[in-house]
N, C-alpha and C. Protein backbone atom coordinates (compact mmCIF):
# COMPACT_ATOMS: atom_id res chain seq x y z
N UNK A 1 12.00 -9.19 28.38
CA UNK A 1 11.05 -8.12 28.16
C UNK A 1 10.85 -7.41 29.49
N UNK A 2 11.12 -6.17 29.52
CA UNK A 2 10.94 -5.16 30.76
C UNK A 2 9.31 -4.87 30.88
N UNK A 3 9.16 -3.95 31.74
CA UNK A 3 7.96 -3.41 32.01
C UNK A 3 8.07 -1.72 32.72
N UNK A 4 6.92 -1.42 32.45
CA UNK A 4 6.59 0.26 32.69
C UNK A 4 5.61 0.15 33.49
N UNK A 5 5.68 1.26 33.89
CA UNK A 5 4.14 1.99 34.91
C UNK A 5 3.30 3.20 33.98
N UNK A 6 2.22 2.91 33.96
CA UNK A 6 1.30 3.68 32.80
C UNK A 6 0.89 4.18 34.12
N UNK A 7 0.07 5.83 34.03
CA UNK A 7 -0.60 6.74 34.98
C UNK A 7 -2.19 5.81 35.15
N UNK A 8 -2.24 4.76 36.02
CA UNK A 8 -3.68 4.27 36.72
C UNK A 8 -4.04 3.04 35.75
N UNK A 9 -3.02 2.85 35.31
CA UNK A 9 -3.59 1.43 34.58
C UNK A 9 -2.54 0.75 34.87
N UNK A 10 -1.17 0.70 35.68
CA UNK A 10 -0.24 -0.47 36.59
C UNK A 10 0.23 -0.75 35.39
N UNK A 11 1.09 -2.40 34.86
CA UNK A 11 2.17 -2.37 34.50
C UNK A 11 1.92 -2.45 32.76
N UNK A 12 2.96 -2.46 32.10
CA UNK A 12 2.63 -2.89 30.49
C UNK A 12 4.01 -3.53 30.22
N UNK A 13 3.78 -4.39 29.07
CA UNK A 13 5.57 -4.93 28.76
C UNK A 13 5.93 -3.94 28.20
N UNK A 14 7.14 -3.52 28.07
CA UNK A 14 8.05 -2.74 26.90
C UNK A 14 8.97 -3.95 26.12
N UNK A 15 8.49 -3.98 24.69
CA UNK A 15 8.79 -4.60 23.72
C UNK A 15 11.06 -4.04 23.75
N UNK A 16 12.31 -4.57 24.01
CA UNK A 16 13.11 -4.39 23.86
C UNK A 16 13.68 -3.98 22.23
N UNK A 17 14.20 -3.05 22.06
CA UNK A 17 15.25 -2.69 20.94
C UNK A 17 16.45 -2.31 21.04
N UNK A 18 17.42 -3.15 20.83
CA UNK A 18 19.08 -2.11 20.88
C UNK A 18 18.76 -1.14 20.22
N UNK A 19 19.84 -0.58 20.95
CA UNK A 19 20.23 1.16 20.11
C UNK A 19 20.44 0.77 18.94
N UNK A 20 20.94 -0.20 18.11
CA UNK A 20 21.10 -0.07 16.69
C UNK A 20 20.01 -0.65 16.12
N UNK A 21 18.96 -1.19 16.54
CA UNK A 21 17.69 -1.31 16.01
C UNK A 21 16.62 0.23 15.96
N UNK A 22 17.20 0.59 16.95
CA UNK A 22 16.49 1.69 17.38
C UNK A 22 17.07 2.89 16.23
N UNK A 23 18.37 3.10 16.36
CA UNK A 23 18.78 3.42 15.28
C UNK A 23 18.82 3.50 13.46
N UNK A 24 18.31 2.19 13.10
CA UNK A 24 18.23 1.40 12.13
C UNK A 24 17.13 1.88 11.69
N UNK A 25 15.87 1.93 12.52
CA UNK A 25 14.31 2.09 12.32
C UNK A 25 14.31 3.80 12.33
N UNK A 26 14.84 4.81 12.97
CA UNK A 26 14.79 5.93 12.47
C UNK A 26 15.39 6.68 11.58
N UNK A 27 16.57 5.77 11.08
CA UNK A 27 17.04 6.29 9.94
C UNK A 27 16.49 5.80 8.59
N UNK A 28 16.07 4.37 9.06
CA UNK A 28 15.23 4.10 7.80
C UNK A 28 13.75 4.44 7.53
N UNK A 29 13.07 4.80 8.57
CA UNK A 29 11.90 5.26 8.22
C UNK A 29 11.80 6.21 8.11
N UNK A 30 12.68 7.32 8.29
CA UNK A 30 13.12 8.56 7.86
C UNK A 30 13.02 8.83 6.72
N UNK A 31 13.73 7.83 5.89
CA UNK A 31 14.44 7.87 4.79
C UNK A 31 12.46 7.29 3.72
N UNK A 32 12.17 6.48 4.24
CA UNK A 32 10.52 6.21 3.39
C UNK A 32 9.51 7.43 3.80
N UNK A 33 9.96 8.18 4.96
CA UNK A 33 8.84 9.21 4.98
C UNK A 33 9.30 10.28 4.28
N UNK A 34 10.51 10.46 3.83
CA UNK A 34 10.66 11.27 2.70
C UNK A 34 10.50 11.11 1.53
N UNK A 35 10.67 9.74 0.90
CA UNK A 35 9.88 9.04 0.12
C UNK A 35 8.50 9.66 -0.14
N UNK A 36 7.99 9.38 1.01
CA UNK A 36 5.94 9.88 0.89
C UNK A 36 6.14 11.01 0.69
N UNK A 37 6.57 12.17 1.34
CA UNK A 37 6.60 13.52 1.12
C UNK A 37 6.51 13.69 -0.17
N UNK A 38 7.84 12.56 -1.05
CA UNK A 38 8.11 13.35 -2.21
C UNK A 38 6.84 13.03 -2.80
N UNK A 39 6.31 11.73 -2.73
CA UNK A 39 4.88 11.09 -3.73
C UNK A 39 3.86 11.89 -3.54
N UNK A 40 3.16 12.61 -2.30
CA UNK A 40 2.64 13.38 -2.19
C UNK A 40 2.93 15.03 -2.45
N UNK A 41 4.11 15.67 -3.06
CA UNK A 41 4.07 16.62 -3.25
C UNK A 41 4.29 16.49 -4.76
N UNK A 42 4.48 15.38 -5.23
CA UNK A 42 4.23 15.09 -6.98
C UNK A 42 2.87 14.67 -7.48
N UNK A 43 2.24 14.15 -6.75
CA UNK A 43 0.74 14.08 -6.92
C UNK A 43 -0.08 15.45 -6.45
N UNK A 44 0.56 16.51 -5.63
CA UNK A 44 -0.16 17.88 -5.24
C UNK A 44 0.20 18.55 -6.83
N UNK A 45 1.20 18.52 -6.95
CA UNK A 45 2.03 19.29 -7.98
C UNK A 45 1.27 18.30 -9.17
N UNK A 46 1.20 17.25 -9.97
CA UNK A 46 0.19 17.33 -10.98
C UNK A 46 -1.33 17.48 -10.72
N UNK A 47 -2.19 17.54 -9.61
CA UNK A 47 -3.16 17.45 -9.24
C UNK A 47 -3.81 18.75 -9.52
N UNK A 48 -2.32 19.78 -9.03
CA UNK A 48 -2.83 21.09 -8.87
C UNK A 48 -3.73 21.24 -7.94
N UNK A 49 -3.42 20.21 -6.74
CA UNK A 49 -4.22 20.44 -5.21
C UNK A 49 -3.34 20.46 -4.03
N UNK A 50 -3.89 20.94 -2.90
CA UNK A 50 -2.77 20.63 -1.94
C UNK A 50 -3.78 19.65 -0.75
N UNK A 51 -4.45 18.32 -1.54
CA UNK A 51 -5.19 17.80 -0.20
C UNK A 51 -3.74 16.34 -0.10
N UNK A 52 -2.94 16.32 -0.84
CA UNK A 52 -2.33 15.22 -0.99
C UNK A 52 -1.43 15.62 0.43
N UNK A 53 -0.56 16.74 0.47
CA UNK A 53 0.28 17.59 1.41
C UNK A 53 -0.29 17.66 2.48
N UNK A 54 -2.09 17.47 2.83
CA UNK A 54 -2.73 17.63 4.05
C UNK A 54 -2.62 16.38 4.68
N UNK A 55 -2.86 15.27 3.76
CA UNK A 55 -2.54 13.94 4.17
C UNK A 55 -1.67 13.49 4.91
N UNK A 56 -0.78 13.81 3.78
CA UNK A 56 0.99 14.01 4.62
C UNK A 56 0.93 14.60 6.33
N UNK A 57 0.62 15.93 5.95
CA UNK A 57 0.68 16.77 7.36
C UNK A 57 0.23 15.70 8.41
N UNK A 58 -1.44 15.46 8.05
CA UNK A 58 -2.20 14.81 8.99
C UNK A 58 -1.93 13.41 9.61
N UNK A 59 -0.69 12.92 8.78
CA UNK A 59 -0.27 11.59 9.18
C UNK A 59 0.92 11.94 10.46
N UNK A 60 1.60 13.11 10.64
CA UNK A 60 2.23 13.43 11.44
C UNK A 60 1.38 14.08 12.51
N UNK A 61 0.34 14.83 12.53
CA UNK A 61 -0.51 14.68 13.44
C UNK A 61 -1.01 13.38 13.93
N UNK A 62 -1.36 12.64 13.27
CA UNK A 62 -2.13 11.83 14.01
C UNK A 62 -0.84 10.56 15.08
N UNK A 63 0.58 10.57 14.31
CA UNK A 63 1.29 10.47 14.92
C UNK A 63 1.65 10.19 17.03
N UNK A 64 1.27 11.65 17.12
CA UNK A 64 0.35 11.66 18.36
C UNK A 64 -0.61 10.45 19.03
N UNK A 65 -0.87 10.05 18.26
CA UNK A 65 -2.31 8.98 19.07
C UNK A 65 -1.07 7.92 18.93
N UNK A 66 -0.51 7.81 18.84
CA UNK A 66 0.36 6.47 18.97
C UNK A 66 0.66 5.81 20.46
N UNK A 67 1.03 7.04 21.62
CA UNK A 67 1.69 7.01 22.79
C UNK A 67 0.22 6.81 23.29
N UNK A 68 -1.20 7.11 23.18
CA UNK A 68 -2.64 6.73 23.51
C UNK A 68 -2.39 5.25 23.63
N UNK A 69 -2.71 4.95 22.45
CA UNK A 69 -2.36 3.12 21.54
C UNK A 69 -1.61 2.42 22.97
N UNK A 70 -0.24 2.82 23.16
CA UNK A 70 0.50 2.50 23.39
C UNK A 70 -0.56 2.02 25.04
N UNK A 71 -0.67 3.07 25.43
CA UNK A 71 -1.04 3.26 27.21
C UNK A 71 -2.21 2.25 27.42
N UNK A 72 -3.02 2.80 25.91
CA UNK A 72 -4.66 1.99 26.38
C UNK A 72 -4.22 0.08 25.99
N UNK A 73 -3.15 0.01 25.08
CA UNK A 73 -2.98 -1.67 24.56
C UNK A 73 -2.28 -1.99 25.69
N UNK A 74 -1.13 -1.09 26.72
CA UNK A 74 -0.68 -1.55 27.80
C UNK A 74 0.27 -2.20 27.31
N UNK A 75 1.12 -1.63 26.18
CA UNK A 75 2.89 -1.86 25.42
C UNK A 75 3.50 -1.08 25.27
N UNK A 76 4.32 -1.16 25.29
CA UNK A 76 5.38 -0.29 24.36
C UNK A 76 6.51 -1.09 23.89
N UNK A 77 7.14 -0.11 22.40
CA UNK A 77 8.34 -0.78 21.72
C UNK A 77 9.70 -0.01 22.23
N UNK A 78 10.12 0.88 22.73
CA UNK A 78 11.16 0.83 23.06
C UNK A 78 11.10 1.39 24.67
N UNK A 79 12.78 1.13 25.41
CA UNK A 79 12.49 1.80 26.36
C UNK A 79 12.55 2.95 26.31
N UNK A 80 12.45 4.12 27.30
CA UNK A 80 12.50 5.43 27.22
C UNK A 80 14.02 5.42 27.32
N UNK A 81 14.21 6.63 26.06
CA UNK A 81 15.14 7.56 26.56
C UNK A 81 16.57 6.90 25.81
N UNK A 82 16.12 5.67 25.21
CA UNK A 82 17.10 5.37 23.89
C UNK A 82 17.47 6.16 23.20
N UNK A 83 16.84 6.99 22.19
CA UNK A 83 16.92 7.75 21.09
C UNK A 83 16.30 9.05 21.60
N UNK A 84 16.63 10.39 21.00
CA UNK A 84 15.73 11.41 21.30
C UNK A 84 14.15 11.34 20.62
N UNK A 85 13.40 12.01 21.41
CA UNK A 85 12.26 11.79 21.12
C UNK A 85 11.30 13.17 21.16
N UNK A 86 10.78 13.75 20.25
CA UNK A 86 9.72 14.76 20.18
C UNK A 86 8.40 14.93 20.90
N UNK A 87 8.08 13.72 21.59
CA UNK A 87 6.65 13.74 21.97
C UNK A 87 6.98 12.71 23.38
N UNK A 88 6.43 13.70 24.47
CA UNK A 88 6.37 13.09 25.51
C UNK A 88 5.12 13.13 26.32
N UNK A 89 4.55 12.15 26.00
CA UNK A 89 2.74 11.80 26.52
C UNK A 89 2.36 11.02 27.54
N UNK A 90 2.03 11.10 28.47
CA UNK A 90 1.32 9.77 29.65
C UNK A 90 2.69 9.28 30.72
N UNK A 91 3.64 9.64 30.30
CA UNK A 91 4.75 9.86 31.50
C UNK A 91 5.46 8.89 30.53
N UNK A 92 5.74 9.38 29.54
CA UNK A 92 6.46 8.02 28.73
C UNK A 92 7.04 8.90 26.77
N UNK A 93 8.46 8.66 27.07
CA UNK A 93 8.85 9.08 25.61
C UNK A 93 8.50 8.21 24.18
N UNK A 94 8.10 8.76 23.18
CA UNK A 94 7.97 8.42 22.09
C UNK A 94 9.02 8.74 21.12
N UNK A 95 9.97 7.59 20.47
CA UNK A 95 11.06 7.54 19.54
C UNK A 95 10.94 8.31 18.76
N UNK A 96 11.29 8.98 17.73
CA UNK A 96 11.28 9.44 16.66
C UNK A 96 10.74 8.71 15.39
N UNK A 97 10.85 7.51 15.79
CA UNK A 97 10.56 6.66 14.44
C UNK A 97 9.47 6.19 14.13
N UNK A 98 8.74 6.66 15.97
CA UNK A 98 7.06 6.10 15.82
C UNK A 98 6.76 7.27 14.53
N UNK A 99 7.08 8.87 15.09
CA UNK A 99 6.29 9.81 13.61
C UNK A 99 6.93 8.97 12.46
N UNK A 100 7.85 9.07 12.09
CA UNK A 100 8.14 8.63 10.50
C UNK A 100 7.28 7.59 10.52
N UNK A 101 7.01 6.80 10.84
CA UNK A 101 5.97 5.67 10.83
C UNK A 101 5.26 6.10 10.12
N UNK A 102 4.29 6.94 10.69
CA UNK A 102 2.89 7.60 10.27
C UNK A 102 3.11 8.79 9.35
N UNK A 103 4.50 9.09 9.17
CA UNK A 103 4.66 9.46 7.94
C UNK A 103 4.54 8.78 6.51
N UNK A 104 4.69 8.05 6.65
CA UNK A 104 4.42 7.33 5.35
C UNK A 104 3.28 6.09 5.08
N UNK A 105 3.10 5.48 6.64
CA UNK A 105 2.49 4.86 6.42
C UNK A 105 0.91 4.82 6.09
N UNK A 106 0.26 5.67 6.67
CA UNK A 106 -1.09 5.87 5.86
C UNK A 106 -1.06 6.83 4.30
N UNK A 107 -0.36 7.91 4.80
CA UNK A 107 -0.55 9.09 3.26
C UNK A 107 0.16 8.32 2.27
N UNK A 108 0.69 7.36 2.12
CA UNK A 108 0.79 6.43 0.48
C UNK A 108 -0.29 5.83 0.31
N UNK A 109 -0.63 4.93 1.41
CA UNK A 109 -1.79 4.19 0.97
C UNK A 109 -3.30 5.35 0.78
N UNK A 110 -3.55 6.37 1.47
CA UNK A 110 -4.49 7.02 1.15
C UNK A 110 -4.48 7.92 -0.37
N UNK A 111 -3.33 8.41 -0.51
CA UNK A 111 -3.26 9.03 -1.88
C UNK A 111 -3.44 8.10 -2.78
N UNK A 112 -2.85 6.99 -2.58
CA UNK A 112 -2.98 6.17 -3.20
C UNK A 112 -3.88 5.38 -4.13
N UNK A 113 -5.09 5.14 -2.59
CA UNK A 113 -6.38 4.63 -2.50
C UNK A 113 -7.37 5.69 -3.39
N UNK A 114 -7.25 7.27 -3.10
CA UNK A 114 -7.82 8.36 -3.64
C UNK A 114 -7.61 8.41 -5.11
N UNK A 115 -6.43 8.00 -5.83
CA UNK A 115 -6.22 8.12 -7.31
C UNK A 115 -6.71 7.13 -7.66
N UNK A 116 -6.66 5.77 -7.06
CA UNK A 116 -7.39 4.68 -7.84
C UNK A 116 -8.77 4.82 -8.07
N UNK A 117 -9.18 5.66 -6.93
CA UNK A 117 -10.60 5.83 -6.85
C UNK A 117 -11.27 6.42 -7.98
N UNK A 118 -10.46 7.74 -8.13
CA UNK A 118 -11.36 9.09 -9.34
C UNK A 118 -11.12 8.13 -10.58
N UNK A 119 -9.71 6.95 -10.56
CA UNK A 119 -10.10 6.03 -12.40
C UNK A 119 -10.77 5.06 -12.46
N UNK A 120 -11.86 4.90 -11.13
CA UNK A 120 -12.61 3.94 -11.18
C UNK A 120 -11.93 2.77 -10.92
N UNK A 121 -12.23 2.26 -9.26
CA UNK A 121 -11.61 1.22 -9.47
C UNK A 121 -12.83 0.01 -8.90
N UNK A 122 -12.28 -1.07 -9.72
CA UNK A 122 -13.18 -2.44 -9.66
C UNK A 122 -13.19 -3.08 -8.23
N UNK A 123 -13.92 -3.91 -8.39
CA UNK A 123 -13.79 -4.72 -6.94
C UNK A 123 -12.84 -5.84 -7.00
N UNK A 124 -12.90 -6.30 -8.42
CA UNK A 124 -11.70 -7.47 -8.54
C UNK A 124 -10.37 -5.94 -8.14
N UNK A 125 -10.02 -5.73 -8.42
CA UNK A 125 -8.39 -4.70 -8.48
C UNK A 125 -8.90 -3.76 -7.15
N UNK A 126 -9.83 -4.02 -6.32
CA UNK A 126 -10.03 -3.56 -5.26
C UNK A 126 -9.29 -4.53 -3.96
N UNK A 127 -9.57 -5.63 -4.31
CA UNK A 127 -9.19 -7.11 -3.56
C UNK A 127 -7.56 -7.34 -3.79
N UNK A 128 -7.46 -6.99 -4.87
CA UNK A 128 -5.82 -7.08 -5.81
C UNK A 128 -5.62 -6.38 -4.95
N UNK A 129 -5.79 -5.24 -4.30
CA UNK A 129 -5.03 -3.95 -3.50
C UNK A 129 -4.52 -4.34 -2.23
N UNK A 130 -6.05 -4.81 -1.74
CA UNK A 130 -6.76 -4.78 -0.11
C UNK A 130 -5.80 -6.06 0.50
N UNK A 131 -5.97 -7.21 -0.64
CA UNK A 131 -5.14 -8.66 0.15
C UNK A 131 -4.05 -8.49 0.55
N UNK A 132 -2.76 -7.80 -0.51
CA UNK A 132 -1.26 -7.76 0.07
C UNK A 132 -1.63 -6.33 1.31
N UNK A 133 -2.42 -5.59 0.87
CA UNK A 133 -2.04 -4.27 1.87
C UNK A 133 -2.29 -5.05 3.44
N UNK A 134 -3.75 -5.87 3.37
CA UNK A 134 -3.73 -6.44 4.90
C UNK A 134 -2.39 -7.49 5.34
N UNK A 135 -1.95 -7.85 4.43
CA UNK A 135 -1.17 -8.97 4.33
C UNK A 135 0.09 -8.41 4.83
N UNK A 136 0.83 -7.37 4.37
CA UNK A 136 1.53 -6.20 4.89
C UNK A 136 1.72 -5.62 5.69
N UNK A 137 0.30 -5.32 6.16
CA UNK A 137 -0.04 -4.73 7.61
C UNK A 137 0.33 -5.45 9.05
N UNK A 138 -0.64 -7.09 8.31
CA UNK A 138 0.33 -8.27 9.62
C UNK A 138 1.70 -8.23 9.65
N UNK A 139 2.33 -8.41 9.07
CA UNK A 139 3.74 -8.54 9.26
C UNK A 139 4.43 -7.22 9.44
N UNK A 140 4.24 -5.81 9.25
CA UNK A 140 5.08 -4.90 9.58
C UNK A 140 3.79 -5.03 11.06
N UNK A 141 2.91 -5.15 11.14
CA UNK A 141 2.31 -4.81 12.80
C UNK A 141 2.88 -5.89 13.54
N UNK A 142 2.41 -7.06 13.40
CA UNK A 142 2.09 -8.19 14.19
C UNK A 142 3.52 -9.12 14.78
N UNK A 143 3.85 -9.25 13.34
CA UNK A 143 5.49 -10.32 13.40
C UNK A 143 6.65 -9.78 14.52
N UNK A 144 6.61 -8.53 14.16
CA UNK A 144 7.98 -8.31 15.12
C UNK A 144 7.37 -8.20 16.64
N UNK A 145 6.38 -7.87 17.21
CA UNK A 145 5.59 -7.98 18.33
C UNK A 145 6.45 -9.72 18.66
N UNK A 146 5.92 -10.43 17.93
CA UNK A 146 5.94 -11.71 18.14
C UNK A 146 7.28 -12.12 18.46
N UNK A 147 8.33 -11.75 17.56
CA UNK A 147 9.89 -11.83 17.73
C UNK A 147 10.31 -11.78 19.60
N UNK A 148 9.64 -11.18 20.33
CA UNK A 148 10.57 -10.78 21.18
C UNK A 148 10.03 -11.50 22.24
């Protein structure tokens, strides 16, 4: 495991990825954030709203706060300059695959969460939701942290 220099906060690990991991993760999360796009522009399109599409948008905004995350937790997952990268924040490149991330990963579960909501949803089938989603969350957050 390498290390970086963050601007006034000294060193952080950088979590290692080959190029074909690195690779692997932006073509495949590519491929699920188009996925979301499509779920959210089929739920705008029967809804006859466009807050599903804002979701979407706003998950690529918020995208952005990732390279924050990154500086203030004092990690990072790849080194710089592996893959091209769109967003360059705090003296440090961000992959491409961090956005697809946040492409899909909140605006499913929020559209999601929003339709269950307006059919009324229970607290038992609230728990049904909540257990695998946290359960999910550890292992796409936590596990591969741990791997390396």
């Amino acid at each position: 495991m390498g290390s970086g220099i963050g601007p006034g906060i000294g060193e952080w690990p950088i979590v290692p990825l080959s190029n074909g991991e690195l690779t692997s993760l932006t073509i495949g999360f590519g491929a699920v954030a188009l996925v979301a796009l499509g779920f959210c522009v089929w739920v705008a399109v029967r809804e006859r709203k466009l807050w599903p599409v804002y979701v979407y948008i706003g998950g690529g905004v918020a995208s952005w706060y990732e390279t924050l995350t990154d500086v203030l937790g004092r990690c990072a997952w790849a080194p710089p300059g592996n893959l091209p990268s769109i967003v360059d924040l705090f003296n440090r490149q961000m992959p491409l695959f961090y956005n697809f991330t946040y492409l899909f990963y909140f605006p499913i579960a929020q559209v999601a969460l929003m339709l269950a909501l307006r059919r009324g949803l229970t607290y038992r089938r609230w728990w049904w939701i909540a257990g695998p989603a946290v359960a999910g969350a550890f292992l796409f957050e936590l596990i591969p942290v741990a791997r390396k």
